[in-house]
PDB file of N, CA and C in Angstrom:
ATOM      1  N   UNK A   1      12.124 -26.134 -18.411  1.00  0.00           N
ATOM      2  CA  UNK A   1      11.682 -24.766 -18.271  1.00  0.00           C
ATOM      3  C   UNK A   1      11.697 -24.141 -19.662  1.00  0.00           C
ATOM      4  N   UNK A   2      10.626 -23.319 -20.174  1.00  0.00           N
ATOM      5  CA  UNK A   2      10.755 -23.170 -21.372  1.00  0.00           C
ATOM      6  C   UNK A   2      10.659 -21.199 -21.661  1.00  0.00           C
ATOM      7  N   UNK A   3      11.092 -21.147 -22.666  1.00  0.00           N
ATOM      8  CA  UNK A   3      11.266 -19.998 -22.225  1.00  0.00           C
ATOM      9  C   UNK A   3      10.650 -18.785 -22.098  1.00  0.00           C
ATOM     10  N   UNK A   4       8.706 -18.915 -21.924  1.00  0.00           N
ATOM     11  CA  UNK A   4       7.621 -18.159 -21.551  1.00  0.00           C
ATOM     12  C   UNK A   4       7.637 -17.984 -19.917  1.00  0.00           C
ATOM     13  N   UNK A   5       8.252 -19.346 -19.587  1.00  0.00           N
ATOM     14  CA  UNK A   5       8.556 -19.124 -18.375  1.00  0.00           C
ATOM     15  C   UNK A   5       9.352 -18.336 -17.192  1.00  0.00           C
ATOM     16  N   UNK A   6      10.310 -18.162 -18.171  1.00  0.00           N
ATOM     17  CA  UNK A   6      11.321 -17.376 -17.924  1.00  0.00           C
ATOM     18  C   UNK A   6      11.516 -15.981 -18.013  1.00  0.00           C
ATOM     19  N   UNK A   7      11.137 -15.931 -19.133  1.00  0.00           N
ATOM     20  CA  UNK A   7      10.182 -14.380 -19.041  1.00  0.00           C
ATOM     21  C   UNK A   7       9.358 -14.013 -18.274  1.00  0.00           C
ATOM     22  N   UNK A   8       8.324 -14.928 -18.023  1.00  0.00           N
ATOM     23  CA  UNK A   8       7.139 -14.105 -16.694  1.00  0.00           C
ATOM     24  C   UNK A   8       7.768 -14.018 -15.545  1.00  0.00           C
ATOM     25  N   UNK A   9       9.270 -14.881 -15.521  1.00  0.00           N
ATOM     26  CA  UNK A   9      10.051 -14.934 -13.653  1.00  0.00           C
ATOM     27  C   UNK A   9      10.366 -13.469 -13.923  1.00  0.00           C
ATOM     28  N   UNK A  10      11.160 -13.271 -14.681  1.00  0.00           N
ATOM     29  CA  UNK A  10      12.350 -11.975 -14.855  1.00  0.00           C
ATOM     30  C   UNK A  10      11.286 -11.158 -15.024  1.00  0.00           C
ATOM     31  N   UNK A  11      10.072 -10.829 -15.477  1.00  0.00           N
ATOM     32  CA  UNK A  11       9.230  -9.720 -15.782  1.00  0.00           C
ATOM     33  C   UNK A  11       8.463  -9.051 -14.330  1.00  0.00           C
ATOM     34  N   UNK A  12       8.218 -10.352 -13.297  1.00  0.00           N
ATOM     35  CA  UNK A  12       7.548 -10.633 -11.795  1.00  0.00           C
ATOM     36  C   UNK A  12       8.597  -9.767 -11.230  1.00  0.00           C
ATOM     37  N   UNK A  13      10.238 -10.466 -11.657  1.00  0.00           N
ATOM     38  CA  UNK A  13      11.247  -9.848 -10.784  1.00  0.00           C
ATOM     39  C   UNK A  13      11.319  -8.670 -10.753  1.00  0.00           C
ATOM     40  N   UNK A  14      11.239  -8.220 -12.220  1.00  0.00           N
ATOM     41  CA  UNK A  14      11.617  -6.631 -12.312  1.00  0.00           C
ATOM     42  C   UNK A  14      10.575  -5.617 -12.095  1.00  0.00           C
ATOM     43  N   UNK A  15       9.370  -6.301 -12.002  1.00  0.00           N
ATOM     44  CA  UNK A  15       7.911  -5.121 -11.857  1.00  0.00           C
ATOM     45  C   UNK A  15       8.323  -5.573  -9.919  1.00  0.00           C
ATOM     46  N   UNK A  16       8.729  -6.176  -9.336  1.00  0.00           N
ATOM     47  CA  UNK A  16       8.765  -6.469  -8.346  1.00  0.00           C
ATOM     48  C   UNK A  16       9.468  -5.583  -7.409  1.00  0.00           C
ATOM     49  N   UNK A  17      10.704  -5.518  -8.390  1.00  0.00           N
ATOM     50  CA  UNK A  17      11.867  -4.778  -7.857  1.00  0.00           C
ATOM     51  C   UNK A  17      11.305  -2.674  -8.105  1.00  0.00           C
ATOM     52  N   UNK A  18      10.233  -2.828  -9.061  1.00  0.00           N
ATOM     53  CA  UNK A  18      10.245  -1.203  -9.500  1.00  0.00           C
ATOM     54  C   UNK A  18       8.956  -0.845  -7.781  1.00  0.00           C
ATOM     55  N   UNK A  19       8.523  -1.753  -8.066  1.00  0.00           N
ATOM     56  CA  UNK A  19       7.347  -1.410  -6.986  1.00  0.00           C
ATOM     57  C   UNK A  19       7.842  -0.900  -5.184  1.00  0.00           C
ATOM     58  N   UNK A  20       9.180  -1.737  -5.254  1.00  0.00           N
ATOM     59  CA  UNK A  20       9.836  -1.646  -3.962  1.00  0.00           C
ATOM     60  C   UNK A  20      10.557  -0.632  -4.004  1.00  0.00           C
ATOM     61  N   UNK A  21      10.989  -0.240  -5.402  1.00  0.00           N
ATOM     62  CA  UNK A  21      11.825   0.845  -4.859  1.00  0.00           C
ATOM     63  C   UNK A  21      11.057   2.198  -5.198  1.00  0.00           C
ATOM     64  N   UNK A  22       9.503   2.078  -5.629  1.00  0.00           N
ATOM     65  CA  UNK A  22       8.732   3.477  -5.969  1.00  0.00           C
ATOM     66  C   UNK A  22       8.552   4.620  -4.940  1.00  0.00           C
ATOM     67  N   UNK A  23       8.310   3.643  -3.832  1.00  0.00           N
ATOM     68  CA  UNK A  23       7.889   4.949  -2.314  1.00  0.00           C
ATOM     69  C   UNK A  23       9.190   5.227  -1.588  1.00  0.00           C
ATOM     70  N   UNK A  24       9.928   5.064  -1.891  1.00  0.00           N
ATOM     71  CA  UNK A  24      11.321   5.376  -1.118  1.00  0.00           C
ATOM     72  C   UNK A  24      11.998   6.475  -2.453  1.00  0.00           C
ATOM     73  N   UNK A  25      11.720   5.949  -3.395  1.00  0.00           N
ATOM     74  CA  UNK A  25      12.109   7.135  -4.490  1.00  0.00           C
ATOM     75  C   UNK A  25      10.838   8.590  -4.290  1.00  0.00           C
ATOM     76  N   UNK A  26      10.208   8.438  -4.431  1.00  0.00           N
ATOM     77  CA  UNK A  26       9.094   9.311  -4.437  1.00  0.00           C
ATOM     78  C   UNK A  26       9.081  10.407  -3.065  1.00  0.00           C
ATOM     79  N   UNK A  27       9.354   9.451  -2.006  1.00  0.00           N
ATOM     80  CA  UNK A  27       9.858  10.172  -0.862  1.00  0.00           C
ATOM     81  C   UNK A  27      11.163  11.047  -1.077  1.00  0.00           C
ATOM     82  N   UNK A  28      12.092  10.728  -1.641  1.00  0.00           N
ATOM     83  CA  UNK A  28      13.315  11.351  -2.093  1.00  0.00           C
ATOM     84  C   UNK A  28      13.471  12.568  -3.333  1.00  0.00           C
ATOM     85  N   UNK A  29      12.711  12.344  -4.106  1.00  0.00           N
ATOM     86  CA  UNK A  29      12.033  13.593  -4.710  1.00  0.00           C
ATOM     87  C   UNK A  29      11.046  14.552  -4.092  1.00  0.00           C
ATOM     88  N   UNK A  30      10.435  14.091  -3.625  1.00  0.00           N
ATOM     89  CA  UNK A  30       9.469  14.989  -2.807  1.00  0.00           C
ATOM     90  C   UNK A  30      10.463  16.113  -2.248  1.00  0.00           C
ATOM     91  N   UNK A  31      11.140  15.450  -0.890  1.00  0.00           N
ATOM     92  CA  UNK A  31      11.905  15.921  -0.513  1.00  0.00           C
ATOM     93  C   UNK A  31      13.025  16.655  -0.870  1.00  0.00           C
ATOM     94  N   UNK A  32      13.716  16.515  -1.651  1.00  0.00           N
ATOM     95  CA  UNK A  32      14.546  16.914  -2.784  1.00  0.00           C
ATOM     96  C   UNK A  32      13.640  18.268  -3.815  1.00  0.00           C
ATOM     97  N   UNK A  33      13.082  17.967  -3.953  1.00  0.00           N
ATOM     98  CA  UNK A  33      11.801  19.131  -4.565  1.00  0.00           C
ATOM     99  C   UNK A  33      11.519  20.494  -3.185  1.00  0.00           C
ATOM    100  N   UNK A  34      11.084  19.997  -1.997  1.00  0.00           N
ATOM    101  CA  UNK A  34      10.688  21.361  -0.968  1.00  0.00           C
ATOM    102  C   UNK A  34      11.837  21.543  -0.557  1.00  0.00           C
ATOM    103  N   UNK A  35      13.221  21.124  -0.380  1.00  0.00           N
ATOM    104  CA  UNK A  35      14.512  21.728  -0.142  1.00  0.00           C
ATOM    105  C   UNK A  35      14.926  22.920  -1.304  1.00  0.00           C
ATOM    106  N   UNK A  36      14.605  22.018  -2.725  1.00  0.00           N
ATOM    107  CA  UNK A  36      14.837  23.203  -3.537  1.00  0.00           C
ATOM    108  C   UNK A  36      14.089  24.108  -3.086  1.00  0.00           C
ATOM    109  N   UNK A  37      12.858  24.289  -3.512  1.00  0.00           N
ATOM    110  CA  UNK A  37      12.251  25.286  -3.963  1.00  0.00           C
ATOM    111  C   UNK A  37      12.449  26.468  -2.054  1.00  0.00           C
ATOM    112  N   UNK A  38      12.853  25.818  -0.856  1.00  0.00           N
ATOM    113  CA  UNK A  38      13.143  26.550   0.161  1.00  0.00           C
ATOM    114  C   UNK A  38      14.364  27.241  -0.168  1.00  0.00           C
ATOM    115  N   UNK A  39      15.768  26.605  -0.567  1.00  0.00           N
ATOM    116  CA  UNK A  39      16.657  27.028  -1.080  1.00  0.00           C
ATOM    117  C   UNK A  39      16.705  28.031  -1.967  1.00  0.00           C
ATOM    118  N   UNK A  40      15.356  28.239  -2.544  1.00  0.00           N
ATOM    119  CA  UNK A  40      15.347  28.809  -3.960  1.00  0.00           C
ATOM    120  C   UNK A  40      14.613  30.209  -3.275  1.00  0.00           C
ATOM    121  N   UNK A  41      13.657  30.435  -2.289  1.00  0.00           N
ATOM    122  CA  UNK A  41      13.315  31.477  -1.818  1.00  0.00           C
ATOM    123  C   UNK A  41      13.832  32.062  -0.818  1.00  0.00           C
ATOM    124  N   UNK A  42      14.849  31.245  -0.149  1.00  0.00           N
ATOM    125  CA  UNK A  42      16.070  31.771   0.827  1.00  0.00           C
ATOM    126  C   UNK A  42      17.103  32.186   0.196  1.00  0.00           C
ATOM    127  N   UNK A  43      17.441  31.719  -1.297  1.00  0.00           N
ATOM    128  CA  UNK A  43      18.845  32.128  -1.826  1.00  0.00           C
ATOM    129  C   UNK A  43      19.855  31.281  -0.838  1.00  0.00           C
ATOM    130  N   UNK A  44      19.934  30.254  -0.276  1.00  0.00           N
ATOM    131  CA  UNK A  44      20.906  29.905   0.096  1.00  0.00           C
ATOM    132  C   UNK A  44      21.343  28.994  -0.484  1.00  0.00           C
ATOM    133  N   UNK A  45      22.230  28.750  -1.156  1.00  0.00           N
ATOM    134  CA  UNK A  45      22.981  28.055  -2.080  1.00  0.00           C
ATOM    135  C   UNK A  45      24.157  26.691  -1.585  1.00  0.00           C
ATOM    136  N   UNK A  46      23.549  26.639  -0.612  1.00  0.00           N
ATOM    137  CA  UNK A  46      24.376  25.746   0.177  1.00  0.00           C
ATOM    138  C   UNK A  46      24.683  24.515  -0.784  1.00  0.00           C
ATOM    139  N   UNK A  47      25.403  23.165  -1.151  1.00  0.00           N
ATOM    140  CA  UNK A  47      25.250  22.249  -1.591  1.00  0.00           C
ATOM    141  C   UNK A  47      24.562  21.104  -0.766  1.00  0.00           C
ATOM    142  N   UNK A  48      25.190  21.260   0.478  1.00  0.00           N
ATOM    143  CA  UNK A  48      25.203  19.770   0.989  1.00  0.00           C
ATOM    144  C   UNK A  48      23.940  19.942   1.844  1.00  0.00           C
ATOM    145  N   UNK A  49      23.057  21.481   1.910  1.00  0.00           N
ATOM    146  CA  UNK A  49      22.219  21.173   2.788  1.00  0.00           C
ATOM    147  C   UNK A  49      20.783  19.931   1.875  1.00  0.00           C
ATOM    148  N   UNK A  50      20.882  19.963   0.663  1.00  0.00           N
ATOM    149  CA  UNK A  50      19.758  18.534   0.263  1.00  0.00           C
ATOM    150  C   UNK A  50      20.078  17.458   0.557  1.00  0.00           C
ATOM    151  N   UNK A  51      21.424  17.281   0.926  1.00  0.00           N
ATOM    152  CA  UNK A  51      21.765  15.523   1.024  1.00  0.00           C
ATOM    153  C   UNK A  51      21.046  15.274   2.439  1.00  0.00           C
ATOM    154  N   UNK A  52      21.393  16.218   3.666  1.00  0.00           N
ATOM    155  CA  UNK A  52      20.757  15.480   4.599  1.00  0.00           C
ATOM    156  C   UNK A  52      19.694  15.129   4.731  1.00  0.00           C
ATOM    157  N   UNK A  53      18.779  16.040   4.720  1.00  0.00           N
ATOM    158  CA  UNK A  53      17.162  15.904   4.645  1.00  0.00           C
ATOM    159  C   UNK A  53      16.663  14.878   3.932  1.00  0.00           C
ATOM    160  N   UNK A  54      17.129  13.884   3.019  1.00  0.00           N
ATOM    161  CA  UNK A  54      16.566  13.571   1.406  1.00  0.00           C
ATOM    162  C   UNK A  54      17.205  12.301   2.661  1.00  0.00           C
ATOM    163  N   UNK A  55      18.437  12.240   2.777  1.00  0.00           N
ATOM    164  CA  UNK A  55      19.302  10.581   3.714  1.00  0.00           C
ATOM    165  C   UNK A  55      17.802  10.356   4.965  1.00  0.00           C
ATOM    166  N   UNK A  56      17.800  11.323   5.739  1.00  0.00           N
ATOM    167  CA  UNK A  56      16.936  11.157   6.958  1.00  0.00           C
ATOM    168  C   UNK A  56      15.708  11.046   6.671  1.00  0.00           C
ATOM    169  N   UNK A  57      15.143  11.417   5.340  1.00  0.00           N
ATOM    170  CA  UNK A  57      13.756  11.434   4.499  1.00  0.00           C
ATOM    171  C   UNK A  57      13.540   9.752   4.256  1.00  0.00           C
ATOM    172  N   UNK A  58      14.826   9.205   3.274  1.00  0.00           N
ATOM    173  CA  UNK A  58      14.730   8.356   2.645  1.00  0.00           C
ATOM    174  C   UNK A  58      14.829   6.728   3.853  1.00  0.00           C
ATOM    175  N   UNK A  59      15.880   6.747   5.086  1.00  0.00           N
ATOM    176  CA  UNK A  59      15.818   6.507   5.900  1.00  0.00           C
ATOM    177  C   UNK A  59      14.804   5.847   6.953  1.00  0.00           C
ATOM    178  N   UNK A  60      13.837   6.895   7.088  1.00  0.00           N
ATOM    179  CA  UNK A  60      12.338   7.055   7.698  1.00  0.00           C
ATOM    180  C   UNK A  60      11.280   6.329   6.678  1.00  0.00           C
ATOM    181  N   UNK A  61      11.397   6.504   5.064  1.00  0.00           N
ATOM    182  CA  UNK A  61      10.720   5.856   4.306  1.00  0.00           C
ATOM    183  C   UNK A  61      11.015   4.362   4.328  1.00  0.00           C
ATOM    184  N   UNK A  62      12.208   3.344   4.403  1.00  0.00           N
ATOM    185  CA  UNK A  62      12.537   2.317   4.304  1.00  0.00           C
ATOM    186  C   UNK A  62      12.479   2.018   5.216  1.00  0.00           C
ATOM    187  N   UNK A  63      12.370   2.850   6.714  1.00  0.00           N
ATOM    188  CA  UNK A  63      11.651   1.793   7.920  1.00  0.00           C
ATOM    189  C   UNK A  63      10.173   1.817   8.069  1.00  0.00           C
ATOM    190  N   UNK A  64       9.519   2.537   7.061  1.00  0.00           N
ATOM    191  CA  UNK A  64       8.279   2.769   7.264  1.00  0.00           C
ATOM    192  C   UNK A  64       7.710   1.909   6.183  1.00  0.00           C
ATOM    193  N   UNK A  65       8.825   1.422   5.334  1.00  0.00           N
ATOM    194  CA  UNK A  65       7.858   0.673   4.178  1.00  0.00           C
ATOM    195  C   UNK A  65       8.750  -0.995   4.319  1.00  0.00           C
ATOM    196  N   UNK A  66       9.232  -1.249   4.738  1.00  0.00           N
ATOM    197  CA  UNK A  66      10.175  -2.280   5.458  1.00  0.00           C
ATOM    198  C   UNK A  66       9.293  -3.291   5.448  1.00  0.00           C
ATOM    199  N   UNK A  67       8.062  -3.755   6.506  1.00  0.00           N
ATOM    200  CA  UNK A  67       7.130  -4.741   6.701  1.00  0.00           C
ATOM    201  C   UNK A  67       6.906  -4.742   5.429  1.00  0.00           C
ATOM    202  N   UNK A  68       6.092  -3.753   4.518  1.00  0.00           N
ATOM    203  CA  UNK A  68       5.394  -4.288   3.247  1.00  0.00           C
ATOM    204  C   UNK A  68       6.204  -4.621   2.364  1.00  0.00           C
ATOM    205  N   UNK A  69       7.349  -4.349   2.338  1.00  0.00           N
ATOM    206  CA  UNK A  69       8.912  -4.791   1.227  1.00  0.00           C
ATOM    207  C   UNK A  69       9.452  -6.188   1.736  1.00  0.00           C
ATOM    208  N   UNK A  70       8.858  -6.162   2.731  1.00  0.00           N
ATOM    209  CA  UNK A  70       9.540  -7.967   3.124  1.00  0.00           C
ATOM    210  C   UNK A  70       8.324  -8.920   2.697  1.00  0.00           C
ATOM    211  N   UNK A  71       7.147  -8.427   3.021  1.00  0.00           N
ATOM    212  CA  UNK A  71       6.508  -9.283   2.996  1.00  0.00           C
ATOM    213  C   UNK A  71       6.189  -9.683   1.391  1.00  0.00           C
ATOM    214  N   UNK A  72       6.025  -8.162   0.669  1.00  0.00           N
ATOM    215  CA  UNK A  72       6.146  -9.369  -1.237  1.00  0.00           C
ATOM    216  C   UNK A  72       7.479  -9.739  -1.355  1.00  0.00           C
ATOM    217  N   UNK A  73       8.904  -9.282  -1.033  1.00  0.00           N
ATOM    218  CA  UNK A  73      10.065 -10.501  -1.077  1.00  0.00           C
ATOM    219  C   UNK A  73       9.406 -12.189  -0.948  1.00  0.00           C
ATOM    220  N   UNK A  74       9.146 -11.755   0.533  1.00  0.00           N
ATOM    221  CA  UNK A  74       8.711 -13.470   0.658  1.00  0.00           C
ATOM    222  C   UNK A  74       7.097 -14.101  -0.092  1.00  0.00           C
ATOM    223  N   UNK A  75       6.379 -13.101  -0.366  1.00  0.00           N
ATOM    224  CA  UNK A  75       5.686 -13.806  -1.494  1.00  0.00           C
ATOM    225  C   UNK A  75       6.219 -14.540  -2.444  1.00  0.00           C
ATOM    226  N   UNK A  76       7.180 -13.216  -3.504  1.00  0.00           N
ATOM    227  CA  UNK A  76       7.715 -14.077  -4.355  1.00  0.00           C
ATOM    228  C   UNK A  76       8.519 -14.698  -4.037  1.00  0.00           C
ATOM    229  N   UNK A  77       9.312 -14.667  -3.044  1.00  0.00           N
ATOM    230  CA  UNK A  77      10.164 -16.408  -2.829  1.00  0.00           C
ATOM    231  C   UNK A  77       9.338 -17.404  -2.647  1.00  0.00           C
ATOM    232  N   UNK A  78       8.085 -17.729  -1.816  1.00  0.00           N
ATOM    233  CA  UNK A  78       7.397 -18.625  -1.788  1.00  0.00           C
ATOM    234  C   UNK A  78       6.741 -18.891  -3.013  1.00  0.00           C
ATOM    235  N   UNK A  79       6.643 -18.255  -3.817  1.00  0.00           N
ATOM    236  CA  UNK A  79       5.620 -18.526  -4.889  1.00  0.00           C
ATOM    237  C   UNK A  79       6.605 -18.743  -6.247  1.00  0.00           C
ATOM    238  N   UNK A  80       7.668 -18.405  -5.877  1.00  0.00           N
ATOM    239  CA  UNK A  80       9.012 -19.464  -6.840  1.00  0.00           C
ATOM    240  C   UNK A  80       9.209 -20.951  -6.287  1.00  0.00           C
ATOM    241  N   UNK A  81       9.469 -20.810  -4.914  1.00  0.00           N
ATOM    242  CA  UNK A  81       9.953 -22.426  -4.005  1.00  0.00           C
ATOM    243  C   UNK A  81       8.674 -23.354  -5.016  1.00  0.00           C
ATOM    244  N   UNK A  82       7.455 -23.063  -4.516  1.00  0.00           N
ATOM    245  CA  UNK A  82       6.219 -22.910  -4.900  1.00  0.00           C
ATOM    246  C   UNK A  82       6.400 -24.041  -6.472  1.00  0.00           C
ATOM    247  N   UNK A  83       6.844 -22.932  -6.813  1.00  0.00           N
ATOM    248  CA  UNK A  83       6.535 -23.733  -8.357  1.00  0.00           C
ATOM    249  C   UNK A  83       7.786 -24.133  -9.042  1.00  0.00           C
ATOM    250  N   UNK A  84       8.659 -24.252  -8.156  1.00  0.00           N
ATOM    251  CA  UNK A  84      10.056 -24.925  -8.728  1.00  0.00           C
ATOM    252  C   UNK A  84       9.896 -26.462  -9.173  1.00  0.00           C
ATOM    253  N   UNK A  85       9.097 -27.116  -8.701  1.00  0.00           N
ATOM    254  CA  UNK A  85       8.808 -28.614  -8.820  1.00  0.00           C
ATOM    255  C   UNK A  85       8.312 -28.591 -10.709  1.00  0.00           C
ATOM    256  N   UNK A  86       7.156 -27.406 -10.889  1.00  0.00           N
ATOM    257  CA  UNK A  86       7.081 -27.497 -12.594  1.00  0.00           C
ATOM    258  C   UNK A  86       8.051 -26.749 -13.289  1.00  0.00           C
ATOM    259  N   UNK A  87       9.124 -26.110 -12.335  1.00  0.00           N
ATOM    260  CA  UNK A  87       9.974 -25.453 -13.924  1.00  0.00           C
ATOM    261  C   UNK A  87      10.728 -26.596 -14.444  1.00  0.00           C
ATOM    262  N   UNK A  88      11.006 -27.743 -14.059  1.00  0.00           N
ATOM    263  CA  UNK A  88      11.973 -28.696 -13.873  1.00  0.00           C
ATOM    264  C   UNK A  88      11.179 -29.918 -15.314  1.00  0.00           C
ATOM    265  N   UNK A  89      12.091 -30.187 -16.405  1.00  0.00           N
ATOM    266  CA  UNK A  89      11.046 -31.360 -16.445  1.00  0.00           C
ATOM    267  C   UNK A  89      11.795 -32.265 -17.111  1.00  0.00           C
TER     268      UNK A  89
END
């Protein structure tokens, strides 16, 4: 295995890993964003009322994005199994 190779694994991994966690973040800002700005025209200063909304937000996003987060997992596991025979030599 040489080490161009190794780089494109870890580079796959980590654009892999940003992609999975983009819509579950994005959902959590969103959300986190219209709590403020409600908070902010109610004056209610509560702390803990953003955590829930943003948990039950974020929650709803990871069962809603679940199928498509498994299914490139198992891309790239198959497409490592895949080519484990040439990292080897």
């Amino acid at each position: 295995m040489d080490e161009g190779t190794v780089i494109a694994l870890g580079r796959d991994m980590l654009l892999l890993t940003l992609y999975l966690s983009v819509p579950v973040m994005l959902v959590g800002m969103i959300v986190g964003l219209i709590v403020s700005i409600f908070q902010a025209m109610t004056q209610i200063q509560e702390q803990t009322l953003t955590f829930v909304p943003k948990i039950i937000a974020i929650l709803v996003a990871l069962l809603l994005v679940m199928p498509w987060s498994l299914q490139q997992i198992m891309d790239y596991t198959i497409r490592l199994v895949e080519e484990m025979p040439h990292l080897v030599k």
